[in-house]
N, C-alpha and C. Protein backbone atom coordinates (compact mmCIF):
# COMPACT_ATOMS: atom_id res chain seq x y z
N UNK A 1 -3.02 11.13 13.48
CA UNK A 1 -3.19 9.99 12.61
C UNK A 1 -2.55 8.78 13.27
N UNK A 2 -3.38 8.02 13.09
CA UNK A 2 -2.62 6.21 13.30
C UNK A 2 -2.92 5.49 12.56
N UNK A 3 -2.05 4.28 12.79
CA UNK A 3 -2.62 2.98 11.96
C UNK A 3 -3.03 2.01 12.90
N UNK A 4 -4.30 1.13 12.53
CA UNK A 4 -4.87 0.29 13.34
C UNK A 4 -5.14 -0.73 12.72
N UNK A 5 -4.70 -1.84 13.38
CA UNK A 5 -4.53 -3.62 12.70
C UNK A 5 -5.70 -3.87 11.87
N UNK A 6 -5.44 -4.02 10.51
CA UNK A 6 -6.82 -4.79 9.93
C UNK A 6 -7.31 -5.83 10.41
N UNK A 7 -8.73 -5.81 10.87
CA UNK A 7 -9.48 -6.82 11.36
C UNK A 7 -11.03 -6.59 10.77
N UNK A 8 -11.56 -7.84 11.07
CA UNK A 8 -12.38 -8.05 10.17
C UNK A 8 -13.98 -7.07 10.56
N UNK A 9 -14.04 -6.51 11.52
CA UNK A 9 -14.95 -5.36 11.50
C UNK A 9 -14.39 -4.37 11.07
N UNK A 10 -15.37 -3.95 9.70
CA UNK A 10 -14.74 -2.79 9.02
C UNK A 10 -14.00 -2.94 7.89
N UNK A 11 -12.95 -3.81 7.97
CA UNK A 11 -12.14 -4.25 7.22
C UNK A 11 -13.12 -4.31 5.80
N UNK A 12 -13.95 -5.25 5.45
CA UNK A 12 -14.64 -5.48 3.52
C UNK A 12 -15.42 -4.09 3.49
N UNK A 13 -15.92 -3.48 4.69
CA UNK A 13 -16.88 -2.61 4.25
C UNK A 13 -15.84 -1.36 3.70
N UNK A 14 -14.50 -0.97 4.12
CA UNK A 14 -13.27 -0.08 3.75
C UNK A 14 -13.02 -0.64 2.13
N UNK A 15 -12.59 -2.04 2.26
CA UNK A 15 -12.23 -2.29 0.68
C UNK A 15 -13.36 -1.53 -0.15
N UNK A 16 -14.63 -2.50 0.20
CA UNK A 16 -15.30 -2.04 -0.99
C UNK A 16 -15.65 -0.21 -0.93
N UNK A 17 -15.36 0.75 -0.12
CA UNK A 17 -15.46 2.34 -0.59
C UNK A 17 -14.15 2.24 -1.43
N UNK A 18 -13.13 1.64 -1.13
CA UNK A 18 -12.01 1.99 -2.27
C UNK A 18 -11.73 1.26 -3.23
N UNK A 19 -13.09 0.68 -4.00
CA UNK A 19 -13.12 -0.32 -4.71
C UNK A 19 -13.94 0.55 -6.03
N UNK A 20 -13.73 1.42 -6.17
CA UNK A 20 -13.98 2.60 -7.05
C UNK A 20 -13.58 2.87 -8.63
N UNK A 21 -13.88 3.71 -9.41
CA UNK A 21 -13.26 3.45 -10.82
C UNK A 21 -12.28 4.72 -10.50
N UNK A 22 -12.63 5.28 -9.76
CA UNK A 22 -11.65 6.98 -9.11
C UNK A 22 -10.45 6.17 -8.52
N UNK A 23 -10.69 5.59 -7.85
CA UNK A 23 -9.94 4.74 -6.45
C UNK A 23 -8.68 3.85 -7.22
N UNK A 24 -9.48 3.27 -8.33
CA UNK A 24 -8.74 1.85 -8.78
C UNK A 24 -7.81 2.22 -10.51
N UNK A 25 -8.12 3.94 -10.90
CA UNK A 25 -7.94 4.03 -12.33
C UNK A 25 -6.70 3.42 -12.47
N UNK A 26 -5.65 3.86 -11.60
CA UNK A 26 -4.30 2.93 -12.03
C UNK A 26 -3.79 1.41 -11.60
N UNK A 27 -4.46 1.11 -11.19
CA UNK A 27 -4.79 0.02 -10.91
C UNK A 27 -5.59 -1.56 -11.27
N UNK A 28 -6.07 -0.71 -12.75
CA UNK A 28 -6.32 -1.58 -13.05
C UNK A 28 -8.26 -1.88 -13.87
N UNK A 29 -8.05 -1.02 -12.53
CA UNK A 29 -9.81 -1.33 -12.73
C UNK A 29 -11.03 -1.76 -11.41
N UNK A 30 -11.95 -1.32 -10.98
CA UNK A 30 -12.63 -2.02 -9.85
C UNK A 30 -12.60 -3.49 -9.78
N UNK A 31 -12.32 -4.47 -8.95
CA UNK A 31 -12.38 -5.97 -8.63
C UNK A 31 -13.74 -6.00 -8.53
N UNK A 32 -14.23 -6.93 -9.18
CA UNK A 32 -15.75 -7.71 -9.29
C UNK A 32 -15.55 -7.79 -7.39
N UNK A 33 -16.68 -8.09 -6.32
CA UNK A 33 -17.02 -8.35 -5.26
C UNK A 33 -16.52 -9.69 -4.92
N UNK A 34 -16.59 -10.65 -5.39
CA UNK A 34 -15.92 -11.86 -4.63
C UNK A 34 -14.13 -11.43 -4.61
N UNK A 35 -13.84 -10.76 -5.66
CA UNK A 35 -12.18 -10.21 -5.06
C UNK A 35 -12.22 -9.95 -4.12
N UNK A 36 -12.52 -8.37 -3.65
CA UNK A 36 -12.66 -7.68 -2.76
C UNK A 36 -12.64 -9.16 -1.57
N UNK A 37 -13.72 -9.68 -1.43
CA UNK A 37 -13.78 -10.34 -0.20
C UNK A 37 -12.41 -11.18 -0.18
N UNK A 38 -12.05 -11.79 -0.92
CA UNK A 38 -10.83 -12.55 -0.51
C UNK A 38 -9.83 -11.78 -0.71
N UNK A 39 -9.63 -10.60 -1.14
CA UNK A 39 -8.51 -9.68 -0.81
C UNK A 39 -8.41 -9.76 1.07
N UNK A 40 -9.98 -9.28 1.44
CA UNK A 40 -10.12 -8.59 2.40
C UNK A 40 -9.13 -10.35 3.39
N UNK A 41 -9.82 -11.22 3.05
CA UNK A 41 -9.86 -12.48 3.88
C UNK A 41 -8.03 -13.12 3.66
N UNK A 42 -7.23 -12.33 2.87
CA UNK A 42 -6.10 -12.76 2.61
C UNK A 42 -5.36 -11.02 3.44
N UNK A 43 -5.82 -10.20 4.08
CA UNK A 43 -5.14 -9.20 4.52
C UNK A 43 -5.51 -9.94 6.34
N UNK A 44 -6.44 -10.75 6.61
CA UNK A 44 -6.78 -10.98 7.88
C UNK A 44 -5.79 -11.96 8.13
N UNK A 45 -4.95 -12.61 7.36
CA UNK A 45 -4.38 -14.25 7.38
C UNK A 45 -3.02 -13.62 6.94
N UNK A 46 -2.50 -12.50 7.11
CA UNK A 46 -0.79 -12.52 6.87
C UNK A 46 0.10 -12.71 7.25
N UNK A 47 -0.17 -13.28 8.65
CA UNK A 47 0.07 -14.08 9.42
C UNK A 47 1.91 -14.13 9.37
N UNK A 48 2.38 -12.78 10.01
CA UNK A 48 3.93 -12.44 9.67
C UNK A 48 4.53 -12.53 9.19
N UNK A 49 3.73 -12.32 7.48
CA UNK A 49 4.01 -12.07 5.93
C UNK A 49 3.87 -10.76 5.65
N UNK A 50 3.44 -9.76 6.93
CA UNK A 50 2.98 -8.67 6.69
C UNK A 50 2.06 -8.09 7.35
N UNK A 51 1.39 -6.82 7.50
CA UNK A 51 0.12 -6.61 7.70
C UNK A 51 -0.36 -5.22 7.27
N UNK A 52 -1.61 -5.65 7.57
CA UNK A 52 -2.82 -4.48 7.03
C UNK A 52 -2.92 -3.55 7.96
N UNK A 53 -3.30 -2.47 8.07
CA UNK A 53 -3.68 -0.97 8.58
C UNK A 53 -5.06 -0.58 8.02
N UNK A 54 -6.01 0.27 8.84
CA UNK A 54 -6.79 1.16 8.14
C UNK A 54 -6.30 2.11 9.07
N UNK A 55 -6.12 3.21 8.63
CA UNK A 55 -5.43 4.58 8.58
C UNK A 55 -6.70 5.55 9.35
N UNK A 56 -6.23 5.97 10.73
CA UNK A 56 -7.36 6.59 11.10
C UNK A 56 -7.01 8.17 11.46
N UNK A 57 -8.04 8.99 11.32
CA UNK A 57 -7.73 10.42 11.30
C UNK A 57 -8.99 10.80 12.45
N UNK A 58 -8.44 11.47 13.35
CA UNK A 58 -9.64 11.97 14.60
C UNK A 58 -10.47 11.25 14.44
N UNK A 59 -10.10 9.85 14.86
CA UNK A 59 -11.22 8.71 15.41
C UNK A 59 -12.29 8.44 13.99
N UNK A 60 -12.11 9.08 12.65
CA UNK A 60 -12.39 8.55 11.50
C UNK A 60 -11.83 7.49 10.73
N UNK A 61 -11.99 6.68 9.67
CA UNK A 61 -11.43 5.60 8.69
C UNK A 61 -10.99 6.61 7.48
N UNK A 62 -10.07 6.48 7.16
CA UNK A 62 -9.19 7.53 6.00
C UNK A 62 -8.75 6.93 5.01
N UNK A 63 -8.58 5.58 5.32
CA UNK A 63 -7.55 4.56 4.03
C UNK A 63 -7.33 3.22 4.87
N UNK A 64 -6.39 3.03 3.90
CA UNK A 64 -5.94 1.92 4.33
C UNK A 64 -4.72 2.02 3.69
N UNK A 65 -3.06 0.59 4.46
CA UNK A 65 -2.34 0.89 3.93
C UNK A 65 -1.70 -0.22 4.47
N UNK A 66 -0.69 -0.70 3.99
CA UNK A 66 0.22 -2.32 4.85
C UNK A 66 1.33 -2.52 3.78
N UNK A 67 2.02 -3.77 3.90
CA UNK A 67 3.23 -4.12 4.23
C UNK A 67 3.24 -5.72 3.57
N UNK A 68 3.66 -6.42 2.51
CA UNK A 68 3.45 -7.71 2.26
C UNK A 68 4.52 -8.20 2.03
N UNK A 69 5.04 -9.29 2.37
CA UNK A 69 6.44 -10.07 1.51
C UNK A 69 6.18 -10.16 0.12
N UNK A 70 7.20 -10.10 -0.49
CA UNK A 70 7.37 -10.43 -1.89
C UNK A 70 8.64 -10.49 -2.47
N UNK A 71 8.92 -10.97 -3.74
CA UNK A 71 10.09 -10.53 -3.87
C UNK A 71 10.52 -9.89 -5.29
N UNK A 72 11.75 -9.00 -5.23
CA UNK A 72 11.73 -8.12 -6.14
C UNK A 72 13.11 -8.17 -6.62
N UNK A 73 13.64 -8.88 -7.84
CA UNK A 73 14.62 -9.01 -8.90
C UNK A 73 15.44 -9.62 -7.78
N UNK A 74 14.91 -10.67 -7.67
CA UNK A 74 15.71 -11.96 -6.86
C UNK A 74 15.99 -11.99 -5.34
N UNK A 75 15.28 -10.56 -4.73
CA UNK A 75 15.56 -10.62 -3.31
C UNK A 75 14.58 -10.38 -2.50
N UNK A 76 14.42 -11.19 -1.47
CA UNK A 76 12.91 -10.92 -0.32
C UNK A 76 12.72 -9.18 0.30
N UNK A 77 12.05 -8.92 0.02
CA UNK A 77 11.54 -7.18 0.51
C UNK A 77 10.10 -7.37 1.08
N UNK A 78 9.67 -6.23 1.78
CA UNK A 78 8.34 -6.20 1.89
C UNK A 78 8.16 -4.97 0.61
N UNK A 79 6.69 -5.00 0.58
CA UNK A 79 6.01 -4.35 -0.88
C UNK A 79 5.23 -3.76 0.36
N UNK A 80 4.11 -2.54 -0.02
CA UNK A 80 3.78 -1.27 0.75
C UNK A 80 2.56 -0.88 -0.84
N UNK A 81 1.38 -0.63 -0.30
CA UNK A 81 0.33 -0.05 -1.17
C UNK A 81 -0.51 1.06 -0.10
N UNK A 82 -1.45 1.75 -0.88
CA UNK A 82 -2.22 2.43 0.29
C UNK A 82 -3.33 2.79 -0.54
N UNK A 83 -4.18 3.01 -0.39
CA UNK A 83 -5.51 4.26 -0.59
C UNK A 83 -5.57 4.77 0.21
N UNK A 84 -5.98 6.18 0.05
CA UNK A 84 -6.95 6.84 1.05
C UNK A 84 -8.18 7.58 0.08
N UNK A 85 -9.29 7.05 0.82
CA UNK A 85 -10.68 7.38 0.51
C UNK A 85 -10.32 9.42 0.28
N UNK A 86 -11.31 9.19 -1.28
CA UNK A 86 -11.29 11.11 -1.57
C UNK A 86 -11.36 12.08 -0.31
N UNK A 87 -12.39 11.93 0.40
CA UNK A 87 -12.99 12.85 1.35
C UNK A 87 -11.30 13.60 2.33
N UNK A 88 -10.14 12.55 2.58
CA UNK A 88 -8.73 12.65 3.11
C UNK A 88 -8.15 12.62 2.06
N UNK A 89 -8.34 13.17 0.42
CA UNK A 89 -7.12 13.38 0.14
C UNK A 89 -6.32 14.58 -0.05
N UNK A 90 -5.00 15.35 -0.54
CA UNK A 90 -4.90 16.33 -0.44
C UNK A 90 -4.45 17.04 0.94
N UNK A 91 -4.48 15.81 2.12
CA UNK A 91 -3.98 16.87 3.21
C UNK A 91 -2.77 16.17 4.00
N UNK A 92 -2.12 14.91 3.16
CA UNK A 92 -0.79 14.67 3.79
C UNK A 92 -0.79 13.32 4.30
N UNK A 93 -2.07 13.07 4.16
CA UNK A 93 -2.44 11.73 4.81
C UNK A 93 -1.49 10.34 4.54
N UNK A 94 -1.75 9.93 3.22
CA UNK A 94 -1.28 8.90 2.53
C UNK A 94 0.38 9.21 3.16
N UNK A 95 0.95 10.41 2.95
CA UNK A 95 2.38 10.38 2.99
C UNK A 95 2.91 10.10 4.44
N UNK A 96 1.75 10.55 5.55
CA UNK A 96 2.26 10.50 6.92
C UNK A 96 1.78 8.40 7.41
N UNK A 97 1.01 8.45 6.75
CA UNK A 97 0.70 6.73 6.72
C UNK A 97 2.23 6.05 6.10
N UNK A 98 2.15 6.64 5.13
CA UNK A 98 3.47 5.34 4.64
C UNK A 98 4.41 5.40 5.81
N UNK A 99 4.79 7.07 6.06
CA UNK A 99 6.22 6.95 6.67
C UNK A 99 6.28 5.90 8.23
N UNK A 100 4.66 6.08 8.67
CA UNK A 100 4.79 4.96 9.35
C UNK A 100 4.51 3.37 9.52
N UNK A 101 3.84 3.54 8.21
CA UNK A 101 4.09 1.87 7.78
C UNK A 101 5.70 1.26 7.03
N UNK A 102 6.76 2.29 7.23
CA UNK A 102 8.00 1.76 6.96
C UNK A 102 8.42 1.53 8.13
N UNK A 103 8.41 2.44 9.73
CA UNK A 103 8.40 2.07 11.07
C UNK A 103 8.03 0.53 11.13
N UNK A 104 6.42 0.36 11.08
CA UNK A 104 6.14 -0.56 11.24
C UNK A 104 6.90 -1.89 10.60
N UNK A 105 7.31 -1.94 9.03
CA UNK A 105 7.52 -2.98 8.63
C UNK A 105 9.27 -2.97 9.00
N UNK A 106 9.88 -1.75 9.68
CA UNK A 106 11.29 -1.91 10.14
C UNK A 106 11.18 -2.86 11.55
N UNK A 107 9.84 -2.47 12.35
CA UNK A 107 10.45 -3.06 13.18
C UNK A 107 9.66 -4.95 13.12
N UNK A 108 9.11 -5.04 12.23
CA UNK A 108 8.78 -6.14 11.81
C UNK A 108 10.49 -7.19 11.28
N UNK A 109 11.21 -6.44 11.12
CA UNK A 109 12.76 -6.75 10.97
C UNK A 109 13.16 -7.53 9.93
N UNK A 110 12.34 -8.59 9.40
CA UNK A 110 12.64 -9.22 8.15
C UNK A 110 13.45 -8.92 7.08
N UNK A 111 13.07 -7.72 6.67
CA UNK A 111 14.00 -7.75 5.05
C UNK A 111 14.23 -6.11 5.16
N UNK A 112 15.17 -5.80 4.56
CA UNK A 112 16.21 -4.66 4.64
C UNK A 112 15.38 -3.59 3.73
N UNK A 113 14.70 -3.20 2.80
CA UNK A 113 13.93 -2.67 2.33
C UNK A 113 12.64 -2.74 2.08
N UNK A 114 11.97 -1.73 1.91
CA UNK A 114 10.45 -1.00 1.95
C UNK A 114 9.94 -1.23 0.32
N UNK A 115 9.43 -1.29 -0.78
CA UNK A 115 9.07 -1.14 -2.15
C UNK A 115 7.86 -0.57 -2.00
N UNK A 116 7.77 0.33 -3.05
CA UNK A 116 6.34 0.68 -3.41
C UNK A 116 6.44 1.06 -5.05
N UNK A 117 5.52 -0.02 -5.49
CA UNK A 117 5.60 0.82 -6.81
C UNK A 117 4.60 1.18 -7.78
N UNK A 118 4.45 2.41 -7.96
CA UNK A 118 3.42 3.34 -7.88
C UNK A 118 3.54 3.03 -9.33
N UNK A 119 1.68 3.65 -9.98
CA UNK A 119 1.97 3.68 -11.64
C UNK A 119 2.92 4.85 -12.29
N UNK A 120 3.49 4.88 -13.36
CA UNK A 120 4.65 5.96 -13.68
C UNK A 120 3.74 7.22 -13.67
N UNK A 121 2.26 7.05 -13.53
CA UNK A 121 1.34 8.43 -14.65
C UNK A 121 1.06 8.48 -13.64
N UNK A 122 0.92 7.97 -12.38
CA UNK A 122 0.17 8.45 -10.94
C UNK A 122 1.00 9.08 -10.14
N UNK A 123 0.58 10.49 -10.56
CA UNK A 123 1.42 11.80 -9.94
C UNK A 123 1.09 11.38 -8.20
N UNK A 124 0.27 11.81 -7.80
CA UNK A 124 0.08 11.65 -6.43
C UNK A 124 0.74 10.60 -5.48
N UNK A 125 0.53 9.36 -6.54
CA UNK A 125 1.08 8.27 -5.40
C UNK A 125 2.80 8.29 -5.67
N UNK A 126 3.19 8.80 -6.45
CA UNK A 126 4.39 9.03 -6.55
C UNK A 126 5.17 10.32 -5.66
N UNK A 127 4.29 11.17 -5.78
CA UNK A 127 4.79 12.54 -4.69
C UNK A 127 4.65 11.67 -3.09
N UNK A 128 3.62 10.81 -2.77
CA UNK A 128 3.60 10.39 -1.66
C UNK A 128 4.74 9.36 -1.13
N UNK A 129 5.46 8.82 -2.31
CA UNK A 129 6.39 8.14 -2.05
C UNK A 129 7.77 8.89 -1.58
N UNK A 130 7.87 10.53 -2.48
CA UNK A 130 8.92 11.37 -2.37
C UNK A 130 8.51 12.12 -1.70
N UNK A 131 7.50 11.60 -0.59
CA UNK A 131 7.71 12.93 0.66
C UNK A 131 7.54 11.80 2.16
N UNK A 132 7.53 10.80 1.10
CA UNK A 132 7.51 9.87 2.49
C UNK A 132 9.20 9.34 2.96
N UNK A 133 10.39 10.05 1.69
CA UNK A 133 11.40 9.33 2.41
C UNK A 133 11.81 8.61 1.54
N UNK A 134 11.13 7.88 0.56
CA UNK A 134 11.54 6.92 -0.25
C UNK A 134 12.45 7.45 -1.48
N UNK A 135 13.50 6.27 -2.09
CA UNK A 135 14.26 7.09 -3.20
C UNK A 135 13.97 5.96 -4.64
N UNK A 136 13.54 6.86 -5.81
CA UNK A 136 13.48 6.63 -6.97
C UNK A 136 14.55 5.78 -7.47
N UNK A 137 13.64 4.56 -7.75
CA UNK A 137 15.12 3.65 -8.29
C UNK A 137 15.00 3.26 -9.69
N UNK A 138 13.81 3.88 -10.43
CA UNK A 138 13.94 3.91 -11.84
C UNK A 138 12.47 3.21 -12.29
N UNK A 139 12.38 3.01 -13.38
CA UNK A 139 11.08 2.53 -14.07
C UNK A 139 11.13 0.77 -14.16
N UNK A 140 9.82 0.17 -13.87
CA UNK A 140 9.98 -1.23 -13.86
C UNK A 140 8.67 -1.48 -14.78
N UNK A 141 8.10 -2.54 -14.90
CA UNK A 141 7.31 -2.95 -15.37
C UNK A 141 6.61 -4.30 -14.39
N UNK A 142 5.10 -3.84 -13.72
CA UNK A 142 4.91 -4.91 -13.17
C UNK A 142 3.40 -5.56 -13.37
N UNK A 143 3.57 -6.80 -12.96
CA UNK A 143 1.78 -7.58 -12.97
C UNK A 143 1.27 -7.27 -11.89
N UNK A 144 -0.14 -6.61 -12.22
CA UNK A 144 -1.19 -6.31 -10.90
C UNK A 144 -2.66 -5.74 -11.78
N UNK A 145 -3.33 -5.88 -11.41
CA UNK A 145 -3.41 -7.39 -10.82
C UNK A 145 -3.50 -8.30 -11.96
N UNK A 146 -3.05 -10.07 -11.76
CA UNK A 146 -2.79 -10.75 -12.61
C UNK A 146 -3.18 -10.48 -13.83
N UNK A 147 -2.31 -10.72 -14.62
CA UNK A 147 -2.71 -10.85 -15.74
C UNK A 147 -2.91 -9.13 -16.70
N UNK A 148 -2.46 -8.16 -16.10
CA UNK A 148 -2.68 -6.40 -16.21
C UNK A 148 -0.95 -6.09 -16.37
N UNK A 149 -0.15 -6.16 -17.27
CA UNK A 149 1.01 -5.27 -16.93
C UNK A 149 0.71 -3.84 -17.22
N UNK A 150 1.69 -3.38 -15.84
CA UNK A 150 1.88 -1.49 -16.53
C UNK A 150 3.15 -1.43 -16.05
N UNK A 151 3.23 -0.15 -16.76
CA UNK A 151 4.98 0.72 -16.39
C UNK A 151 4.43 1.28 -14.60
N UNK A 152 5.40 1.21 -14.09
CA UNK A 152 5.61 1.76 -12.65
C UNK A 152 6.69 2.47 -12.01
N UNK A 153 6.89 3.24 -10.99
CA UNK A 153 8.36 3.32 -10.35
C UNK A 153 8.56 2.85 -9.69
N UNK A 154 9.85 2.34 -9.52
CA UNK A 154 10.34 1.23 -8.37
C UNK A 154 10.99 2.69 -7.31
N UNK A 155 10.39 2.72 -6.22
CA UNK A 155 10.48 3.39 -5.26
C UNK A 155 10.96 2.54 -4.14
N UNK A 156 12.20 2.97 -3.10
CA UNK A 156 12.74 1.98 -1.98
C UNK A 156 12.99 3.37 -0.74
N UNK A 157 12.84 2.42 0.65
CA UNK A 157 13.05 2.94 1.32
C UNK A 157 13.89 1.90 2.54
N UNK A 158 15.25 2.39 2.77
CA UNK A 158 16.26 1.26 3.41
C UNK A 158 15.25 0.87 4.77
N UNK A 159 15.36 -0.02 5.21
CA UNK A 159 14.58 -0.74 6.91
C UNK A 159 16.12 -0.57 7.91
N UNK A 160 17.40 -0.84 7.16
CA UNK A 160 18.06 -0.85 8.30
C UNK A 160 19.31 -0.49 7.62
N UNK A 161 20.43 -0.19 8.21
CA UNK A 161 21.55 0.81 7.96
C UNK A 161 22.51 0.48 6.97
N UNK A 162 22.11 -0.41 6.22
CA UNK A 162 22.97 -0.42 4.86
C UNK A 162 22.08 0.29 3.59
């Protein structure tokens, strides 16, 4: 498995397979198509705010997964999401992606912790957080997308030795 820079071949045609009602249940919901595209056109422009991955498995597309600034109860972190398309799920994928999109955003060096925060009812993306390394820092409540609150776990994983 690797991760390979989101760029724009490939890149909208990946969103939209994981632009699903399977894909998106905790999440919210599928994004109407002009999202998708300016999702896609705001992951090409992060311009060392972060970046995008699609997640490749024996020279296949598996997911996708990256790394964004944000900030979380008053302090700059990067934030961390992923899919991986059904056909890869179930075999470790998502969890061996994160652990190296925390590599990646460590040695990106910016901010001292990793966030991911998964919905509280989404067993999977939560086991992927607790096998990727990350430690449970309790229940939050967040907006995603605008205007959608849900309950979530605030999941962290340190970038550097404090």
């Amino acid at each position: 498995m690797r991760l390979d820079p989101w760029t724009d071949e490939g890149g909208l045609a990946l969103l939209l397979r994981l632009n699903t009602p399977e894909m998106t249940a905790h999440l919210g919901g599928p994004e109407p198509h002009e999202k998708v595209v300016d999702r896609h056109r705001r992951y090409l422009r992060l311009d060392g705010r972060g970046q995008m991955f699609r997640i490749t498995v024996d020279g296949r597309t598996a997911g996708s997964i990256g790394f964004w600034e944000t900030t979380w109860q008053g302090e700059p972190v990067w934030e961390t999401g992923w899919g991986v398309l059904p056909e890869f799920q179930g075999m470790g994928i998502a969890a061996g992606a994160a652990r190296l999109v925390a590599e990646e955003a460590r040695a990106a060096g910016r901010h001292a912790h990793l966030h991911a925060f998964p919905a509280t009812g989404h067993g999977a993306s939560n086991a992927v957080c607790r096998k990727a390394g990350f430690t449970l820092r309790g229940e939050a409540t967040i907006e995603y997308p605008k205007g959608n609150w849900h309950a979530c776990n605030d999941w962290r994983i340190a970038l550097s030795g404090d």
